[in-house]
Structures are given as C-alpha cells and as structure tokens.
PDB file of N, CA and C in Angstrom:
ATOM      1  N   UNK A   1     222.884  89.364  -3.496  1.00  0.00           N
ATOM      2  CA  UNK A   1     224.208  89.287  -2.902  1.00  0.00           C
ATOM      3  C   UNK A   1     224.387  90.380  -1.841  1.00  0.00           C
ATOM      4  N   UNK A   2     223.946  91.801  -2.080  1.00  0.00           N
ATOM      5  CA  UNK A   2     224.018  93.045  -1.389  1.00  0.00           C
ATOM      6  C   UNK A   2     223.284  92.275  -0.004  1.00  0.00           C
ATOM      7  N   UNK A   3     222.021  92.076  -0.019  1.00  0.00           N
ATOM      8  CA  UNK A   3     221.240  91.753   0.664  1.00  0.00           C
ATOM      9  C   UNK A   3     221.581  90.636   1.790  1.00  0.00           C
ATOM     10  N   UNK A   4     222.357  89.636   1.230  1.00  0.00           N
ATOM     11  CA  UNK A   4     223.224  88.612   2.107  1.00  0.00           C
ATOM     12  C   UNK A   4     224.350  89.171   2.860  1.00  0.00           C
ATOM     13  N   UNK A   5     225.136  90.366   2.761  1.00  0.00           N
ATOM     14  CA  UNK A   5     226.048  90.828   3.301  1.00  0.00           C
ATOM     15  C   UNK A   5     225.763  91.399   4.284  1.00  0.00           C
ATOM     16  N   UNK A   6     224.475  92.365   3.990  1.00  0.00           N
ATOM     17  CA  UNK A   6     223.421  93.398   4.913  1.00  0.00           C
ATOM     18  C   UNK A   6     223.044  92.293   6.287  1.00  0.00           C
ATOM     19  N   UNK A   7     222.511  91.282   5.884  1.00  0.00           N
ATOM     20  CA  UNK A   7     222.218  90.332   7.249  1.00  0.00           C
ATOM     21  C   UNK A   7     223.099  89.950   8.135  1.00  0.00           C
ATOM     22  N   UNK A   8     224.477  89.246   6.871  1.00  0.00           N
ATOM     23  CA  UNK A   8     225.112  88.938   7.808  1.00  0.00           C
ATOM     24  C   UNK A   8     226.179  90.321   8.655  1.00  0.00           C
ATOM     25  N   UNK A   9     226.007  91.252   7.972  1.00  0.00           N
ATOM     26  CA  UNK A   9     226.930  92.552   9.051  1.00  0.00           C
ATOM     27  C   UNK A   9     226.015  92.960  10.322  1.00  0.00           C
ATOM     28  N   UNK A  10     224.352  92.488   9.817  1.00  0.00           N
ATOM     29  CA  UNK A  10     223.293  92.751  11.293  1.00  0.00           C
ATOM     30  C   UNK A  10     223.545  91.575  12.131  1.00  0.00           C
ATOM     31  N   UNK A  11     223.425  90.463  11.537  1.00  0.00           N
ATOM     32  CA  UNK A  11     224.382  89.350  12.665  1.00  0.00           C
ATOM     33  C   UNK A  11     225.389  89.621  13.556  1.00  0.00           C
ATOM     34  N   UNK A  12     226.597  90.110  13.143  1.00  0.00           N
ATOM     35  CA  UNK A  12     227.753  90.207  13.150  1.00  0.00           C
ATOM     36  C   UNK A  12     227.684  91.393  14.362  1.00  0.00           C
ATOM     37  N   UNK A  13     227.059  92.869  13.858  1.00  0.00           N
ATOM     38  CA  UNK A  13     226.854  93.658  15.153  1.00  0.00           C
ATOM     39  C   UNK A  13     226.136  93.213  15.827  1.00  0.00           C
ATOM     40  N   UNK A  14     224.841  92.808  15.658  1.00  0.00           N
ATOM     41  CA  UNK A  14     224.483  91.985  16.965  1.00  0.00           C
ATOM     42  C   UNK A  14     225.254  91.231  17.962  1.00  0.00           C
ATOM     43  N   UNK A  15     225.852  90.425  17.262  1.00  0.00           N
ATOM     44  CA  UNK A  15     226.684  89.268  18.065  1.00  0.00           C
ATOM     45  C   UNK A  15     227.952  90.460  19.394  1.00  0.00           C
ATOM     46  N   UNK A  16     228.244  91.737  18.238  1.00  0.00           N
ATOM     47  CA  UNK A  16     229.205  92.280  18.889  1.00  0.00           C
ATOM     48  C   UNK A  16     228.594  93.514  20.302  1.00  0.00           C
ATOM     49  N   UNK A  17     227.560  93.411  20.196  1.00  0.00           N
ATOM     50  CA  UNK A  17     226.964  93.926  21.060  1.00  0.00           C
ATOM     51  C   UNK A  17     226.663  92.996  21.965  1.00  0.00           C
ATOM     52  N   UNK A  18     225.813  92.199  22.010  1.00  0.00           N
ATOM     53  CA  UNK A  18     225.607  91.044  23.035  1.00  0.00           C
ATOM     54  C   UNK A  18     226.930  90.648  23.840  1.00  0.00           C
ATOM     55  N   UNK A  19     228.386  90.420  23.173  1.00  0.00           N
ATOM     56  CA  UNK A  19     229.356  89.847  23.982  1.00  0.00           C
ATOM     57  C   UNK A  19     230.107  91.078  24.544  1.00  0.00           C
ATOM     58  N   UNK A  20     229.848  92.186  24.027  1.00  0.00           N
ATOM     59  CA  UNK A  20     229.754  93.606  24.636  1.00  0.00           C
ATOM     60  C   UNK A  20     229.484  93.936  25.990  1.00  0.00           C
ATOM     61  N   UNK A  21     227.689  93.514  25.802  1.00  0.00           N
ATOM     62  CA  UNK A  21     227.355  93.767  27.142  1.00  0.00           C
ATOM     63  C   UNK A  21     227.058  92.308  27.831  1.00  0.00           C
ATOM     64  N   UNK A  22     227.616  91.684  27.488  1.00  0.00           N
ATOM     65  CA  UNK A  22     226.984  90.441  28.386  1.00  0.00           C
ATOM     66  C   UNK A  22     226.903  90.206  29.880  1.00  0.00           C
ATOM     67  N   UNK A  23     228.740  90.432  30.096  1.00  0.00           N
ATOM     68  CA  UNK A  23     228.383  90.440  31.969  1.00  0.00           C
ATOM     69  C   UNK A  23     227.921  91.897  32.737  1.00  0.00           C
ATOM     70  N   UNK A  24     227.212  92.740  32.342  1.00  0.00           N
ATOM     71  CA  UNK A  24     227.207  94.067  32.758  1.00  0.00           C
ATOM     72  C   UNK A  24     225.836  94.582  32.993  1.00  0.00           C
ATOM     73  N   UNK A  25     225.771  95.104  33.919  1.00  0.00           N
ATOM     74  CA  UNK A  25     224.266  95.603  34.527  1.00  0.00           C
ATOM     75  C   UNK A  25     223.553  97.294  33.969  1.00  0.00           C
ATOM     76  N   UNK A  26     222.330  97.006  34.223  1.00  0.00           N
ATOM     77  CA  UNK A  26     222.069  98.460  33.058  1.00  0.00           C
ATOM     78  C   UNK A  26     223.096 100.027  33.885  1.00  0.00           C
ATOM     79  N   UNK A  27     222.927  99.630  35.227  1.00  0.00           N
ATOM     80  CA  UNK A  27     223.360 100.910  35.964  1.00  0.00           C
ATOM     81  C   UNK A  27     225.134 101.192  35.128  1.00  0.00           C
ATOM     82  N   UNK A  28     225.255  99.575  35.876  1.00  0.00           N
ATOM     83  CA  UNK A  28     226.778  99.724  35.041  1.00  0.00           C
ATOM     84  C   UNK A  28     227.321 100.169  33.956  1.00  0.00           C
ATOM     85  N   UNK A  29     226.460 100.263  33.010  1.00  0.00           N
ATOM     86  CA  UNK A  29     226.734 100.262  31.769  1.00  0.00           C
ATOM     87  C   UNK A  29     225.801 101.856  31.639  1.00  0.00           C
ATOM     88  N   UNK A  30     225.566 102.278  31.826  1.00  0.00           N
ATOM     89  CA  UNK A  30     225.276 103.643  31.755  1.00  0.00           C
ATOM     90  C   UNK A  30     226.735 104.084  32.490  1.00  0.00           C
ATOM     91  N   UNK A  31     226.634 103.631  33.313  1.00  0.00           N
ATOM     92  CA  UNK A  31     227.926 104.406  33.815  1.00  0.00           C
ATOM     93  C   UNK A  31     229.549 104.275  33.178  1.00  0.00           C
ATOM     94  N   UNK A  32     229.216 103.591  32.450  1.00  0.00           N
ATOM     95  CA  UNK A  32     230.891 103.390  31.506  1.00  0.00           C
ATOM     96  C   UNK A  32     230.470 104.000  30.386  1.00  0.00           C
ATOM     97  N   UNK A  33     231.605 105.209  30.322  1.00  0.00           N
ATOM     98  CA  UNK A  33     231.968 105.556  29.168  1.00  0.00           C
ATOM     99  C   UNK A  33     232.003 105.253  27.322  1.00  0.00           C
ATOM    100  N   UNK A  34     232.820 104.108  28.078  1.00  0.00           N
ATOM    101  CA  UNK A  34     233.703 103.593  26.804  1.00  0.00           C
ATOM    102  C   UNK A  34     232.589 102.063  26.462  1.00  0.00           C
ATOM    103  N   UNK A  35     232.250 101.805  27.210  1.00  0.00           N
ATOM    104  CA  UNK A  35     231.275 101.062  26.980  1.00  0.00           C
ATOM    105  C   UNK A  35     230.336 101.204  26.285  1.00  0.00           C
ATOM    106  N   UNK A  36     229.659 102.108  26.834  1.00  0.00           N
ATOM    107  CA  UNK A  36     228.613 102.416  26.441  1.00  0.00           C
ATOM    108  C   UNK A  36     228.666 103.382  25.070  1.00  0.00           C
ATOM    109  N   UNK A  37     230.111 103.989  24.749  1.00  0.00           N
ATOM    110  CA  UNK A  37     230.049 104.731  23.785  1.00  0.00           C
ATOM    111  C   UNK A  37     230.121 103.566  22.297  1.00  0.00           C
ATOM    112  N   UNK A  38     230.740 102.660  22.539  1.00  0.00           N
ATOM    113  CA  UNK A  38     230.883 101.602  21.677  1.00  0.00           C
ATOM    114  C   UNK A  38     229.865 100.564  21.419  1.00  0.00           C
ATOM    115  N   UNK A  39     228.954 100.543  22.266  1.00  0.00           N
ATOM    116  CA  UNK A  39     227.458  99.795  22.383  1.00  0.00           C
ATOM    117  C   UNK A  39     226.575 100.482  21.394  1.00  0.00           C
ATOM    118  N   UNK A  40     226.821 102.010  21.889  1.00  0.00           N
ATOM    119  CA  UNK A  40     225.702 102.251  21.057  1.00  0.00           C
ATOM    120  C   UNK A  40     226.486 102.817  19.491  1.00  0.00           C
ATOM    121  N   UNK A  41     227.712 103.207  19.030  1.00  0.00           N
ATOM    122  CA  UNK A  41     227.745 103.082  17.699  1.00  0.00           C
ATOM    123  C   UNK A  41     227.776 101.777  17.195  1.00  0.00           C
ATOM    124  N   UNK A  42     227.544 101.158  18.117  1.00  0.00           N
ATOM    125  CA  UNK A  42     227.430  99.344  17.389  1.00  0.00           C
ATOM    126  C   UNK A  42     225.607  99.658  16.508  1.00  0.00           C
ATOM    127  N   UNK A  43     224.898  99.592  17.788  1.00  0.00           N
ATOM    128  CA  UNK A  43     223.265  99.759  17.988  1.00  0.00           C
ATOM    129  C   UNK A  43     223.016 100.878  16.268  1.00  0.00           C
ATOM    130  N   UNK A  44     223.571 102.071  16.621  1.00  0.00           N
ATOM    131  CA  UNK A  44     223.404 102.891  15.164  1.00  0.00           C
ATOM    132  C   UNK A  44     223.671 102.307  13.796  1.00  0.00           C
ATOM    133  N   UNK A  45     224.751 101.655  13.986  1.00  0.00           N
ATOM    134  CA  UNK A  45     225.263 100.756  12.665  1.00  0.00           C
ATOM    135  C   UNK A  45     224.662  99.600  12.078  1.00  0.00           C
ATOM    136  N   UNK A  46     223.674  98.858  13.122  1.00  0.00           N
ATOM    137  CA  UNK A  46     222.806  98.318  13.246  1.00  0.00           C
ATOM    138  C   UNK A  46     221.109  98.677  12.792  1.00  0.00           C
ATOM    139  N   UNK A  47     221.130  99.664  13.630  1.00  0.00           N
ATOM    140  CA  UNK A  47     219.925  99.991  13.215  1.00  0.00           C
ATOM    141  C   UNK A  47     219.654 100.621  11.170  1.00  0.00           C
ATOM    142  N   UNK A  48     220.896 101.346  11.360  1.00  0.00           N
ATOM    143  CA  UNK A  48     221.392 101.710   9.756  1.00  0.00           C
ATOM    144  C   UNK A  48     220.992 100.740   8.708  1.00  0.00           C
ATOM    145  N   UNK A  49     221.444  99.394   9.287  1.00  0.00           N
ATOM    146  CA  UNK A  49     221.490  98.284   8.174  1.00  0.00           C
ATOM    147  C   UNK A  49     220.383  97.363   7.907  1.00  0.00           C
ATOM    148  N   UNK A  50     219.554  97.635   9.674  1.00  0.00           N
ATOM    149  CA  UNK A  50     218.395  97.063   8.667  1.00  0.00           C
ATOM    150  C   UNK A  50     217.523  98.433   8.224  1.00  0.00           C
ATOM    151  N   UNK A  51     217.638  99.033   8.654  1.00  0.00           N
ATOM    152  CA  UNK A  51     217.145 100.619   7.527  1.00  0.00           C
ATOM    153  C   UNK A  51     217.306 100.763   5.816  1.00  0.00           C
ATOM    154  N   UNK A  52     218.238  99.850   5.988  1.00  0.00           N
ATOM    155  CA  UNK A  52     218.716 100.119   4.236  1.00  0.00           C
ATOM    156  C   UNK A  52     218.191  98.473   3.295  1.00  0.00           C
ATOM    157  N   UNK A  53     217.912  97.621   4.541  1.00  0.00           N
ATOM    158  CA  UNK A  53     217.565  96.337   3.641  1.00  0.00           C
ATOM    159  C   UNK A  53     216.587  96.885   2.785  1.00  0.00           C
ATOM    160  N   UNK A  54     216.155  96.001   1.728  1.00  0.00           N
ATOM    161  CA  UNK A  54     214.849  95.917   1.013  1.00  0.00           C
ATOM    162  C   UNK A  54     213.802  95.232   1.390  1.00  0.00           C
ATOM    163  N   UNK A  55     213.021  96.635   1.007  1.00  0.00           N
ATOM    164  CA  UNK A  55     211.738  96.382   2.288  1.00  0.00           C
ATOM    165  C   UNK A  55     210.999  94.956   1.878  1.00  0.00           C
ATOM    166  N   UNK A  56     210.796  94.383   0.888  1.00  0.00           N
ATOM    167  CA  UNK A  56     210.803  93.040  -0.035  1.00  0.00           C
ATOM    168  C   UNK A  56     211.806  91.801   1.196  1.00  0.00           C
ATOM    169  N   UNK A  57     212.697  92.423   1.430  1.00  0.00           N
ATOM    170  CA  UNK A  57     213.631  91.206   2.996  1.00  0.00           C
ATOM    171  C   UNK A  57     213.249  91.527   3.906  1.00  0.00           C
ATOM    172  N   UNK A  58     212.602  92.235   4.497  1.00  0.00           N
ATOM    173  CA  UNK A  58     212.158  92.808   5.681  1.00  0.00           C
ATOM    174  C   UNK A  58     210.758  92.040   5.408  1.00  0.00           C
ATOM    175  N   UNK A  59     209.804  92.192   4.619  1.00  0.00           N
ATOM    176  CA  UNK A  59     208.505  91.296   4.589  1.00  0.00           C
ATOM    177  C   UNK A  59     208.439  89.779   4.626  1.00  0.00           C
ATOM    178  N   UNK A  60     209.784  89.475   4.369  1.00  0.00           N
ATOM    179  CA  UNK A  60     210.055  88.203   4.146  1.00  0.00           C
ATOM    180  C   UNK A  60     211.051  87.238   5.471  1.00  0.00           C
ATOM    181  N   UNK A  61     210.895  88.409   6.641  1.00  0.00           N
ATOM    182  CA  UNK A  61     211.162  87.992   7.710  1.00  0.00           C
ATOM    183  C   UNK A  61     210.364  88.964   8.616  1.00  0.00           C
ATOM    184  N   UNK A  62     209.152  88.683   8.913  1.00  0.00           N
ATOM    185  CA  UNK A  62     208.058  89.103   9.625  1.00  0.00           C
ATOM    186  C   UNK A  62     208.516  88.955  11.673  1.00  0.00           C
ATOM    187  N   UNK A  63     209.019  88.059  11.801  1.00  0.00           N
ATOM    188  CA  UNK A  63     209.525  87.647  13.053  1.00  0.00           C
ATOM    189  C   UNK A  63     209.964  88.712  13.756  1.00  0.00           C
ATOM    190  N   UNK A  64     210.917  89.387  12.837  1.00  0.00           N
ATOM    191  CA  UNK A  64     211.875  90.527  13.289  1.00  0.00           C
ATOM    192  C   UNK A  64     211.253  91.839  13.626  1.00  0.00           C
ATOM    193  N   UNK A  65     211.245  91.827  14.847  1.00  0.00           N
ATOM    194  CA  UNK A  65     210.356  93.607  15.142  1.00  0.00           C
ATOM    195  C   UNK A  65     211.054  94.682  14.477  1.00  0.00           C
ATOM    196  N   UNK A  66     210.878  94.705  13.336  1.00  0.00           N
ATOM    197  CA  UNK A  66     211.520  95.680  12.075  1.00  0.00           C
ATOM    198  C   UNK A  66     210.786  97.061  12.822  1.00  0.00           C
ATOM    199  N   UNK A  67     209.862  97.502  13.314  1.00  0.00           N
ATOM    200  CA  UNK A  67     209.196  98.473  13.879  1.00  0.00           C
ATOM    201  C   UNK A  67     209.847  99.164  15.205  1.00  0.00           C
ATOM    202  N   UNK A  68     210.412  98.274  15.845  1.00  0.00           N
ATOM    203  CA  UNK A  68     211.244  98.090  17.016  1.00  0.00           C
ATOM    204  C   UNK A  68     212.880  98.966  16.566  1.00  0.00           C
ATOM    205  N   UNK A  69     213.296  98.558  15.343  1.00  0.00           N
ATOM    206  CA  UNK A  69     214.902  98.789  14.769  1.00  0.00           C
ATOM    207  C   UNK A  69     214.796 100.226  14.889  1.00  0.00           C
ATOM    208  N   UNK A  70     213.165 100.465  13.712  1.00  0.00           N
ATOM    209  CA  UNK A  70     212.914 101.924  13.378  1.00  0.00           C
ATOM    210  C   UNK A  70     213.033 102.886  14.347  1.00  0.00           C
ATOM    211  N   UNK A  71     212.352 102.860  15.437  1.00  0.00           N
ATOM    212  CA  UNK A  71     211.676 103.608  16.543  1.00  0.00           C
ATOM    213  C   UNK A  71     213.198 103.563  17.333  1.00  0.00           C
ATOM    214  N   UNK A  72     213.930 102.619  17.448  1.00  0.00           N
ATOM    215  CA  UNK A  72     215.329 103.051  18.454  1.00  0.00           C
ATOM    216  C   UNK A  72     215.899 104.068  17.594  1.00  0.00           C
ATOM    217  N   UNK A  73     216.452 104.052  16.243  1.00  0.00           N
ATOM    218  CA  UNK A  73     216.901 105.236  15.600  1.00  0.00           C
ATOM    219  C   UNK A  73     216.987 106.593  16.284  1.00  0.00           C
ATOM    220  N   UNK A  74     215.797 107.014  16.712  1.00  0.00           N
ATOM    221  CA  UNK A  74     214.859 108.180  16.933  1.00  0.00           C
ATOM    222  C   UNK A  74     215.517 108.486  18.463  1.00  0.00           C
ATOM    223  N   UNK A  75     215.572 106.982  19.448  1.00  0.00           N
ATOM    224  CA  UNK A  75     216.349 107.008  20.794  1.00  0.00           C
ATOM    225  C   UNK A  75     217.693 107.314  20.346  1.00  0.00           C
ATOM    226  N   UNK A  76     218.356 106.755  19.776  1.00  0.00           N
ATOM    227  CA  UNK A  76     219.843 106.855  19.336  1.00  0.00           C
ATOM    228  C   UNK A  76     220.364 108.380  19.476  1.00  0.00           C
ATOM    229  N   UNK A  77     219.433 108.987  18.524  1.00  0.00           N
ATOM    230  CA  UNK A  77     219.345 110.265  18.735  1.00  0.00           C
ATOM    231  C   UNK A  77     219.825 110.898  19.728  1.00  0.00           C
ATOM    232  N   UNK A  78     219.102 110.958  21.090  1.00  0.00           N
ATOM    233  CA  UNK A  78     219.615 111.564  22.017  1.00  0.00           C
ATOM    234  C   UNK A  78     219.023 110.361  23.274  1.00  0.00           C
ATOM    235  N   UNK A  79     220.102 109.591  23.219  1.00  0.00           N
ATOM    236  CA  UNK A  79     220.481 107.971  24.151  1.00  0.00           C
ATOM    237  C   UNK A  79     220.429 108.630  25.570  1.00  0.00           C
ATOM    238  N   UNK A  80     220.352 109.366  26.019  1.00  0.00           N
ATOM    239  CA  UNK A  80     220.049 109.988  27.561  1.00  0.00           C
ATOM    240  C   UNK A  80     218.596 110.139  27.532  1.00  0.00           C
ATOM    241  N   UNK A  81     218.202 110.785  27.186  1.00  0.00           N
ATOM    242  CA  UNK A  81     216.498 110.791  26.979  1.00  0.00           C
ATOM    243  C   UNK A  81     215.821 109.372  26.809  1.00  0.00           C
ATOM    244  N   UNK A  82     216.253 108.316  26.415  1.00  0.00           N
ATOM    245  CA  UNK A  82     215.599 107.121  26.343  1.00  0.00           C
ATOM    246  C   UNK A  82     216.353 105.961  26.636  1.00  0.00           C
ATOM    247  N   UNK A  83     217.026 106.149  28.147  1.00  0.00           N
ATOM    248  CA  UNK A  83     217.993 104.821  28.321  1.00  0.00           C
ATOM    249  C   UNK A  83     217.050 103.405  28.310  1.00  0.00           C
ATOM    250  N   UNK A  84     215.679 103.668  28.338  1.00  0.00           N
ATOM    251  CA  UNK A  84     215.042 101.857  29.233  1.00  0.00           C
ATOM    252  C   UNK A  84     215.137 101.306  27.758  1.00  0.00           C
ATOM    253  N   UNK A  85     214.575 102.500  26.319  1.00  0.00           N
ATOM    254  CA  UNK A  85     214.624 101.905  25.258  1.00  0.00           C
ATOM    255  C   UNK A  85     215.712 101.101  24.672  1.00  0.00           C
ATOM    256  N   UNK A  86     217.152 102.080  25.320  1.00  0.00           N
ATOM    257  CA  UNK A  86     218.237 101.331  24.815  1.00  0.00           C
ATOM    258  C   UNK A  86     218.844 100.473  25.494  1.00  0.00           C
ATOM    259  N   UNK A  87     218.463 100.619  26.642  1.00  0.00           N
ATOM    260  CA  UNK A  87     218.781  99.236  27.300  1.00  0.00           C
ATOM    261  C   UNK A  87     217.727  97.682  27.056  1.00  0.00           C
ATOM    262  N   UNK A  88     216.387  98.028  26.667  1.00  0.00           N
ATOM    263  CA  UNK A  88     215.777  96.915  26.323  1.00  0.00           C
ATOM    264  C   UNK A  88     216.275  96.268  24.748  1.00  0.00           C
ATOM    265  N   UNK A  89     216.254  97.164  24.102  1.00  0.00           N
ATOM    266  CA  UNK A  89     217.554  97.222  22.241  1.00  0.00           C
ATOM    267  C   UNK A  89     218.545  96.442  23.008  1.00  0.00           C
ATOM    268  N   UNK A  90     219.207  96.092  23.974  1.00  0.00           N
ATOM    269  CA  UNK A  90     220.788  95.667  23.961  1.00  0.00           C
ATOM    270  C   UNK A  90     220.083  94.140  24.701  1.00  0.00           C
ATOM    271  N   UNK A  91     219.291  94.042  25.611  1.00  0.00           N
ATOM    272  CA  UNK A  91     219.141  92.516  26.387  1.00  0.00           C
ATOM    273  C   UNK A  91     218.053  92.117  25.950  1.00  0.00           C
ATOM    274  N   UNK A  92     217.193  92.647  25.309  1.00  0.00           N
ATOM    275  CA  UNK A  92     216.131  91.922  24.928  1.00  0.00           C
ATOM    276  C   UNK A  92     215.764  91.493  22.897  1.00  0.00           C
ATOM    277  N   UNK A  93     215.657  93.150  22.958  1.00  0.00           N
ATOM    278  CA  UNK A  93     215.793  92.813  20.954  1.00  0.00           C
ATOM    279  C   UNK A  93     217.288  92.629  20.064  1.00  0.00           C
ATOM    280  N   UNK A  94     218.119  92.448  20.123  1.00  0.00           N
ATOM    281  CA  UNK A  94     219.186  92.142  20.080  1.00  0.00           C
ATOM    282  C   UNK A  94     219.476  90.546  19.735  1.00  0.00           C
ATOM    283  N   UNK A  95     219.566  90.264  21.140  1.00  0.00           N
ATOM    284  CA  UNK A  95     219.477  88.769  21.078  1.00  0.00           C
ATOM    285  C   UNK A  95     218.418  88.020  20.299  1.00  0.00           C
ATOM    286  N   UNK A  96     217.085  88.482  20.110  1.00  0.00           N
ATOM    287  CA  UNK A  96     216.040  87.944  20.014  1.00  0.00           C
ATOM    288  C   UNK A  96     216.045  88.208  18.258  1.00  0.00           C
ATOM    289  N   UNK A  97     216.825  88.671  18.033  1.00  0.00           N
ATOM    290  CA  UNK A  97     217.029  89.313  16.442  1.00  0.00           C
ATOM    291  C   UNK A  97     218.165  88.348  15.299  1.00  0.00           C
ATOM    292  N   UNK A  98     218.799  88.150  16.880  1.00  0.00           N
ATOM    293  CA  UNK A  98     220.167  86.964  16.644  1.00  0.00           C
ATOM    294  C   UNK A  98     219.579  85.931  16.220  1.00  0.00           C
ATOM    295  N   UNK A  99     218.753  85.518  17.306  1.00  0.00           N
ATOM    296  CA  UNK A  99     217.950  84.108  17.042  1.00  0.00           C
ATOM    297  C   UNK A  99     216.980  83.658  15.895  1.00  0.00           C
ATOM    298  N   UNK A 100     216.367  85.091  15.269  1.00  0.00           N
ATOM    299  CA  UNK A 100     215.456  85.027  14.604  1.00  0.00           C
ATOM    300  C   UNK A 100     216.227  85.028  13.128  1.00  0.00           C
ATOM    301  N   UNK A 101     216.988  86.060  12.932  1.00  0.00           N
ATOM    302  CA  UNK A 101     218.359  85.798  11.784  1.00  0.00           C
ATOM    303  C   UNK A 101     218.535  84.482  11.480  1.00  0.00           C
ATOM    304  N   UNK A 102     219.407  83.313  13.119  1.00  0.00           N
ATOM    305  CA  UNK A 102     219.156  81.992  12.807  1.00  0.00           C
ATOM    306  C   UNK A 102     218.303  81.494  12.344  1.00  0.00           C
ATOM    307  N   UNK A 103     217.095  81.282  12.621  1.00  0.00           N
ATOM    308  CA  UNK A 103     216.112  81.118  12.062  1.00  0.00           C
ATOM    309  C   UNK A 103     215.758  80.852  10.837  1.00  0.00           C
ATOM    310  N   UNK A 104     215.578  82.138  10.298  1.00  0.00           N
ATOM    311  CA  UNK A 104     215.966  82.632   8.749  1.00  0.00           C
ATOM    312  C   UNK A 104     216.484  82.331   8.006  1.00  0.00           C
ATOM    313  N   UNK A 105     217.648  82.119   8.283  1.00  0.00           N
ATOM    314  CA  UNK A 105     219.299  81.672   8.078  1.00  0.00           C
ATOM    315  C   UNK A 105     219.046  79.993   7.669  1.00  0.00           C
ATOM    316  N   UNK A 106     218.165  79.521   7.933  1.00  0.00           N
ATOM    317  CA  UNK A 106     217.990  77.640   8.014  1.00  0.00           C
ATOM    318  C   UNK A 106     216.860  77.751   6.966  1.00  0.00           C
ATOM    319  N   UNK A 107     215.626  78.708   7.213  1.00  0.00           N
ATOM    320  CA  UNK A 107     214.519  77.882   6.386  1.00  0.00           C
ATOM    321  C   UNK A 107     214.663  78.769   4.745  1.00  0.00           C
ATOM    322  N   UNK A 108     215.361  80.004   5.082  1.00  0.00           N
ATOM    323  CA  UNK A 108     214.802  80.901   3.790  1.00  0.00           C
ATOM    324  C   UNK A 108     216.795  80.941   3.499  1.00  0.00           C
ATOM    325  N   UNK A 109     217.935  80.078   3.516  1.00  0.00           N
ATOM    326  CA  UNK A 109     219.380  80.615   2.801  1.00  0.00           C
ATOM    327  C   UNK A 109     219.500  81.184   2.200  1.00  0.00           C
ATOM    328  N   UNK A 110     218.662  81.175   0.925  1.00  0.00           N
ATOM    329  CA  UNK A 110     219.191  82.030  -0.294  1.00  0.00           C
ATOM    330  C   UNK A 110     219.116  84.200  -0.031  1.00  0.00           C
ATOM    331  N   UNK A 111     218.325  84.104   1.114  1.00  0.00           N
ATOM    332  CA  UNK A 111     218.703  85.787   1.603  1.00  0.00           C
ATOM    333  C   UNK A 111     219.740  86.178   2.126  1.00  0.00           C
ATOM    334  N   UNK A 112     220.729  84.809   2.410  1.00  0.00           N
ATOM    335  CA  UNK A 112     221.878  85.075   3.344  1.00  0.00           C
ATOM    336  C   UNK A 112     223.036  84.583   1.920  1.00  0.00           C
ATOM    337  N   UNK A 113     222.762  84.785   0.904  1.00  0.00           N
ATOM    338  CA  UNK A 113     223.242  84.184   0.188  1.00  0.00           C
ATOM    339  C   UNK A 113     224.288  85.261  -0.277  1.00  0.00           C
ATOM    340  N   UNK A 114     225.623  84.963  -0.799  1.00  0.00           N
ATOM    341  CA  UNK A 114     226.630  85.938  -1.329  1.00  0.00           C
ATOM    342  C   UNK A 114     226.799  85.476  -2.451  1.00  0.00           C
ATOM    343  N   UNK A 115     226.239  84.881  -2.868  1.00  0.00           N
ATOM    344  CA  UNK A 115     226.924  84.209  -4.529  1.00  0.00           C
ATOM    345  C   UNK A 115     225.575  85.414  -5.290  1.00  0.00           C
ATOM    346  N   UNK A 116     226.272  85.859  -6.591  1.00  0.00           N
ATOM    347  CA  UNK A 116     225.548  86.817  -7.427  1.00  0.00           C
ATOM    348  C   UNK A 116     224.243  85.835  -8.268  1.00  0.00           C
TER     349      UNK A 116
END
C-alpha cells in the first residue's frame, strides 16, 4: 500500500514539474526565480521518493534510470554547479519516467496498488 502511494506522489511530482516547465526555455528558466525555485523543490521531493521506494520496486521496474534519480540528488545539492544535469532531469528524465510509470502502471497494477 506504502509503495502504491510512493509511485503515485512520483507521478504526481513529475506531472507537476513537466506542466511547470513546459513552455519555458533552459536560459529562461535559470533565470526565474520563482520558477526555478519551485522546479527544483519539486525535483528534491522527487528524487526523495524514489530514494525511499523498496529497492525490491525499483528492480521490478528496470526501465526507470533509478541511477539517473540517485546521481541528480548530489546536483540538487548545489543546482548552480550542475545546471545541464538539471535541466536534462526536467525535459528529458522526467517525462520519460512519466511514461515509464505508465507503463508499469498497465502491466505490473498491483505496485500502484492502495488497497492493504
């Protein structure tokens, strides 16, 4: 049940990041504030949650550059020192995380499952 909530809140920030940055260019979005300050405690909260799945759900969705989640953490850190990372985290693994969730979400349900 824990485990179904965990996906769907990585869904959920995903989704809220993507419609976040959707119409906005990397320059742009370095350059906003408020944007960008809310992108990336999205990205941390994110990265948090699949940090805390069980590593048992994480093997059981191989698709997901789980290696990729890890290693932005480390950017998060200090997000000036590694903008290409966090800008590739917001247009490229992001979305591609969304899709793969879907994915997931169809052949394996019972991980997305909330019933005890």
């Amino acid at each position: 049940m824990l485990t179904g909530a965990m996906l769907g809140l990585m869904q959920k920030l995903a989704l809220d990041i993507m419609i976040l940055t959707d119409e906005i260019g990397e320059e742009e979005f370095f350059a906003s504030r408020m944007t960008r300050a809310q992108t990336l405690q999205l990205l941390r909260s994110l990265v948090q949650t699949a940090a805390n799945l069980p590593a048992g759900t994480r093997e059981r969705m191989p698709q997901i550059d789980w290696a990729a989640w890890a290693a932005l953490q480390i950017a998060l850190a200090r997000p000036s020192q590694h903008p290409l990372q966090i800008w590739v985290a917001i247009k490229e693994l992001t979305p591609l995380t969304v899709q793969q969730l879907n994915g997931y979400k169809k052949v394996q349900p019972q991980l997305f499952s909330m019933v005890p």
